[in-house]
C-alpha atoms as a PDB file:
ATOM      1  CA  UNK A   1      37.294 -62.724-168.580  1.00  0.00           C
ATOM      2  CA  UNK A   2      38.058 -65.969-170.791  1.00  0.00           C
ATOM      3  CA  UNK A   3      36.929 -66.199-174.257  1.00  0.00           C
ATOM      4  CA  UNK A   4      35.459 -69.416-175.990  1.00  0.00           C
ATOM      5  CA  UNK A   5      34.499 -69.610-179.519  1.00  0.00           C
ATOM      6  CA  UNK A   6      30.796 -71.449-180.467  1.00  0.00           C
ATOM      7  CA  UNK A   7      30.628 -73.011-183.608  1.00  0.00           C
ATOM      8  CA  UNK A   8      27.860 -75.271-185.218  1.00  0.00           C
ATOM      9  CA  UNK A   9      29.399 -78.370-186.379  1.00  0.00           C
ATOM     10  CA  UNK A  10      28.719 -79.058-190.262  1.00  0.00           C
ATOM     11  CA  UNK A  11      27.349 -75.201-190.726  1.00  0.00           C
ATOM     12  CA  UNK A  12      28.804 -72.539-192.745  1.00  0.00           C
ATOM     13  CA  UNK A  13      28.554 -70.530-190.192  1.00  0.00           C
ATOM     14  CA  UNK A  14      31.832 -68.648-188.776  1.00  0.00           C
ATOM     15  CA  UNK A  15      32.734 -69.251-185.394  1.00  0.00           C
ATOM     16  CA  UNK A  16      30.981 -67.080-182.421  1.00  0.00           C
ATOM     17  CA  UNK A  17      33.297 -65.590-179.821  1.00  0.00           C
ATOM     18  CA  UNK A  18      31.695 -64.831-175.989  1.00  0.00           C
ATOM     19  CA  UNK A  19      33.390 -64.032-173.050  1.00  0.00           C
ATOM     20  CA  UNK A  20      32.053 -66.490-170.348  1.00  0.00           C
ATOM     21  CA  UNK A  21      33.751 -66.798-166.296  1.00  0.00           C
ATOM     22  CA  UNK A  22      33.965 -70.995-167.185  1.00  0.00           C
ATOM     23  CA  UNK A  23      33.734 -73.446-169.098  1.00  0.00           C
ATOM     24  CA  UNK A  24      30.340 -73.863-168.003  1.00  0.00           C
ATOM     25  CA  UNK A  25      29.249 -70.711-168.212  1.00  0.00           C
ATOM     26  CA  UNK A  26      30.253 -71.352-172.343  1.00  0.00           C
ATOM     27  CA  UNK A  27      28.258 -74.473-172.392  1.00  0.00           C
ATOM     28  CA  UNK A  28      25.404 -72.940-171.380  1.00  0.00           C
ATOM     29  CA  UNK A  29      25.245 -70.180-173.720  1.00  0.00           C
ATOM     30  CA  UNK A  30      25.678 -72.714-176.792  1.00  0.00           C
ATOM     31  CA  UNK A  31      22.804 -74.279-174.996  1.00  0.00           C
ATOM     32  CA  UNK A  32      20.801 -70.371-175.348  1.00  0.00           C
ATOM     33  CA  UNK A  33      22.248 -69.801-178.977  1.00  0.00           C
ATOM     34  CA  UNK A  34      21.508 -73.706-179.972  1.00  0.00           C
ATOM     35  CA  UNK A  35      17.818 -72.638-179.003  1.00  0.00           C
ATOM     36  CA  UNK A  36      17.723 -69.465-180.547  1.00  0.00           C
ATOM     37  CA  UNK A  37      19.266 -70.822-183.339  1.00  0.00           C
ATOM     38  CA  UNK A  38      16.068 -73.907-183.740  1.00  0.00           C
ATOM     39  CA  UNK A  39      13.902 -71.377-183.208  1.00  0.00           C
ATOM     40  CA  UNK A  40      14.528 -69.500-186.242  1.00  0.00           C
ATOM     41  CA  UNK A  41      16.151 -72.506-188.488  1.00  0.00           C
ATOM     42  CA  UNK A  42      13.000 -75.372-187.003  1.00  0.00           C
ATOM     43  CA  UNK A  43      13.833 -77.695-190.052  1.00  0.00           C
ATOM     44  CA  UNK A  44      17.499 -78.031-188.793  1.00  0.00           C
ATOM     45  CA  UNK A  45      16.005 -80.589-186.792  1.00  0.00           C
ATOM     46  CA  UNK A  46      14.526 -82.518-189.015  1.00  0.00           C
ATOM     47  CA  UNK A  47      18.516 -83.385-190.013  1.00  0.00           C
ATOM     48  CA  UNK A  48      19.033 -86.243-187.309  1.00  0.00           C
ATOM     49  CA  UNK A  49      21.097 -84.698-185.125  1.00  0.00           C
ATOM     50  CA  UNK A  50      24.087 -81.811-184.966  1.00  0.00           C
ATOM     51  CA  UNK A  51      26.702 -80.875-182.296  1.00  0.00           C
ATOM     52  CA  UNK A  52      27.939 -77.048-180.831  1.00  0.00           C
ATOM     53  CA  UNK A  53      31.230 -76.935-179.989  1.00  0.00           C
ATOM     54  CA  UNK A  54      32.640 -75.006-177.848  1.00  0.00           C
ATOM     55  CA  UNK A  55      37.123 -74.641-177.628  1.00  0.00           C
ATOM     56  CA  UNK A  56      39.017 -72.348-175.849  1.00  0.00           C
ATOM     57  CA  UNK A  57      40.175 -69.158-177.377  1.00  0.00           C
ATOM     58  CA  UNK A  58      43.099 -71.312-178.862  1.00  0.00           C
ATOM     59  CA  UNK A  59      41.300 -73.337-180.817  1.00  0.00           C
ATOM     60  CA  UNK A  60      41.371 -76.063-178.097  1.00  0.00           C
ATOM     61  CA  UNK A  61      37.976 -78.636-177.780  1.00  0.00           C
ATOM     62  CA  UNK A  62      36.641 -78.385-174.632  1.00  0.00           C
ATOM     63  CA  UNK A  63      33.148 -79.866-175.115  1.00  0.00           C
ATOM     64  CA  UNK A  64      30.284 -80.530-177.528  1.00  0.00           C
ATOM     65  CA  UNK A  65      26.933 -80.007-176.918  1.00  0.00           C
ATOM     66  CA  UNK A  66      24.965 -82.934-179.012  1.00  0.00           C
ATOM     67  CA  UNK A  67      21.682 -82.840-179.931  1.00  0.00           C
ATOM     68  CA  UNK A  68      19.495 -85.440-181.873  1.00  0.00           C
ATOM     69  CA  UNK A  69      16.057 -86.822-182.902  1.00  0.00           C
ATOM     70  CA  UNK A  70      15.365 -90.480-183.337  1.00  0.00           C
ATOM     71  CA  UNK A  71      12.192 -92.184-184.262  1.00  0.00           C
ATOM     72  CA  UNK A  72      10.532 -93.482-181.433  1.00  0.00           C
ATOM     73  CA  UNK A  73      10.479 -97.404-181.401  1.00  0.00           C
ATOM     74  CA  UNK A  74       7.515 -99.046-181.347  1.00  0.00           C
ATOM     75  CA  UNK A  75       6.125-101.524-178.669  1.00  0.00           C
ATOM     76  CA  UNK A  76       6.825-104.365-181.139  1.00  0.00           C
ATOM     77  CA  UNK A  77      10.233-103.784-181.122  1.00  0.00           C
ATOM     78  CA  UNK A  78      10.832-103.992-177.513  1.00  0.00           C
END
């Protein structure tokens, strides 16, 4: 089975390897580990807005799961 590596963009943090069938197989458990990792780190969010990567096991980008939080605008700015 194909390895990936998950890594937190802009966290010290050391890569995570997982053996996934696909590429989206791999997206979807940054998705799971993005989660977990909120759940236990909740003012992470309050930063704006991070990205998961996820590269092959040769250190090639495949994808980047982005997340962020914006203020909501308010109905005088529309």
């Amino acid at each position: 089975m194909p390895q990936y590596r998950i890594s937190f963009a802009g966290r010290e943090q050391e890569a995570i390897a997982i053996e996934c069938a696909d590429v989206e197989e791999a997206r979807n458990e940054a998705v799971r580990r993005l989660g977990t990792y909120l759940a236990d780190h909740p003012g992470f969010a309050n930063e704006g807005h991070w990205r998961v990567e996820v590269e092959s096991e040769q250190f090639e980008p495949l994808l980047h799961v982005i997340v962020a939080t914006v203020p909501a605008r308010s109905r005088k700015d529309r």
